[in-house]
Protein backbone atom coordinates (compact mmCIF):
# COMPACT_ATOMS: atom_id res chain seq x y z
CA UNK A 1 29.88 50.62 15.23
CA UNK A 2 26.13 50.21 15.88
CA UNK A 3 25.59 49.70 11.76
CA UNK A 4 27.69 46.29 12.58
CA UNK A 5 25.86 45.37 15.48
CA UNK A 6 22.52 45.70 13.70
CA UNK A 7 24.14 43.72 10.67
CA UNK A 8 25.24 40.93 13.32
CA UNK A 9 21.69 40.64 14.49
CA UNK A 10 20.14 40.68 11.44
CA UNK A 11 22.78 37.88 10.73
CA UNK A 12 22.01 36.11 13.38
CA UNK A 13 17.96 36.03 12.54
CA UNK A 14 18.77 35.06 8.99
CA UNK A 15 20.94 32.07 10.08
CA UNK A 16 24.57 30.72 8.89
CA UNK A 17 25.20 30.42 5.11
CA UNK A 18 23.34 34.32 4.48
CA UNK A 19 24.38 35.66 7.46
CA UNK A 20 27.69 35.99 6.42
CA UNK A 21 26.87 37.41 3.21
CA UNK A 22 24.49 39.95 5.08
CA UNK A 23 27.77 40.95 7.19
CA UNK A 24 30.32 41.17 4.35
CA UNK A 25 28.06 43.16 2.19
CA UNK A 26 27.37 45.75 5.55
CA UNK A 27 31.43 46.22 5.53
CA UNK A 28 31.28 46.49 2.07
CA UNK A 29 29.09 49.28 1.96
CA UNK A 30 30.41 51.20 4.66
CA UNK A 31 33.82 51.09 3.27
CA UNK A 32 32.59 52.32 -0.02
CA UNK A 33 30.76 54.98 1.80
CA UNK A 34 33.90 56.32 3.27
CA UNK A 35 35.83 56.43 0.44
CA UNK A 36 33.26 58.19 -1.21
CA UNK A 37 33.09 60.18 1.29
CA UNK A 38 36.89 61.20 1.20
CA UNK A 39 37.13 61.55 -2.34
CA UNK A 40 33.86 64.00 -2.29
CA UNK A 41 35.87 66.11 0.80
CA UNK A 42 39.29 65.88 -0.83
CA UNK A 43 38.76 67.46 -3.79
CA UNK A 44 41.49 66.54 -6.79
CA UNK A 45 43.53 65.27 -4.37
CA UNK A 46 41.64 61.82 -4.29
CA UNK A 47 41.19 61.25 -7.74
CA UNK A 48 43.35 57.84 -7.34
CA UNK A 49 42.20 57.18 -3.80
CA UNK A 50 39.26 54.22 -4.87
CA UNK A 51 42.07 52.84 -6.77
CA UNK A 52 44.93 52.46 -4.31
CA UNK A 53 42.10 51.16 -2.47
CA UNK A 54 41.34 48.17 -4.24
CA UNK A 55 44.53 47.55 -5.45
CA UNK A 56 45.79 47.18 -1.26
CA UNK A 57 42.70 45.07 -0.75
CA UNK A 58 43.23 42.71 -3.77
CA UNK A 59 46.83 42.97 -2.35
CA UNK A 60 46.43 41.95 1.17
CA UNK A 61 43.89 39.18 0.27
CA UNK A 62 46.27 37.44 -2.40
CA UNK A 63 49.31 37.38 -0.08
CA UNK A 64 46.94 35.64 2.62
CA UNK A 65 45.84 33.40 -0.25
CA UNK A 66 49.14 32.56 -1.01
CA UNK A 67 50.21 31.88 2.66
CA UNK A 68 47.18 29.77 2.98
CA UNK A 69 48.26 27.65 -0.30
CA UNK A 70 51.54 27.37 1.03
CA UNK A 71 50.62 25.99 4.57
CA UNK A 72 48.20 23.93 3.37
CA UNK A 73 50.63 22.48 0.38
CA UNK A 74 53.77 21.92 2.79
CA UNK A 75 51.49 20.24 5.39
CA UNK A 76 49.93 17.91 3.17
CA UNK A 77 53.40 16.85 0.83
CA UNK A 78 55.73 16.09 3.64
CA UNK A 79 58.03 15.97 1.46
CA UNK A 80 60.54 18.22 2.89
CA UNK A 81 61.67 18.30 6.38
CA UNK A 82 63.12 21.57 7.76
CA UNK A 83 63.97 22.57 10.47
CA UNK A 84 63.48 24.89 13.36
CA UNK A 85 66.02 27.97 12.63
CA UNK A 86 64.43 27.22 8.39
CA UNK A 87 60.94 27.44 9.28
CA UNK A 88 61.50 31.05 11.79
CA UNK A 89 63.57 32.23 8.71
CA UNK A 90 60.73 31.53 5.82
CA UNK A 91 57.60 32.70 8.44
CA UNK A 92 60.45 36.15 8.70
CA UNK A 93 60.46 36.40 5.12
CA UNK A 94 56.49 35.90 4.61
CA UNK A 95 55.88 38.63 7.36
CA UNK A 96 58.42 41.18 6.08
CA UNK A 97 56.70 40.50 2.18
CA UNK A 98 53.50 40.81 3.89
């Protein structure tokens, strides 16, 4: 917790476009660090645990990708018109593939 707040401040001294880099790459490394860490206390255990890692990260990101696309694509066609009952039924679907 206090290795974020001293990345916010630091973010906040080096202003908007590299503060956000200087925060990502502070998660970044502390999420490395624990998996390292687990793998190093696990043993042979958590020889695939970097990998199932990534692979949920690059996971999560492209289904919020996707969702993004697909907001941003039906609200700017207006194409189609559905309605109410449709739309709860396809957000349903998104959050149980999700």
């Amino acid at each position: 917790m206090a290795g974020v707040h001293h990345a916010e401040v630091i973010a906040h001294k080096v202003g908007e476009p590299f503060g956000t880099l200087v925060l990502a790459i502070a998660i970044t490394i502390m999420e490395v660090s624990l998996i390292v860490s687990l793998m190093l206390a696990g043993g042979a255990e958590t020889n695939a645990l970097a990998r199932d890692t990534v692979f949920a990260a690059i996971m999560i990101i492209l289904t919020g990708i996707i969702g993004l696309c697909l907001l941003v694509g039906g609200h700017f066609s207006r194409k189609h018109r559905l309605r109410a009952r449709l739309n709860l039924a396809l957000v349903q679907q998104l959050q149980v593939s999700a």
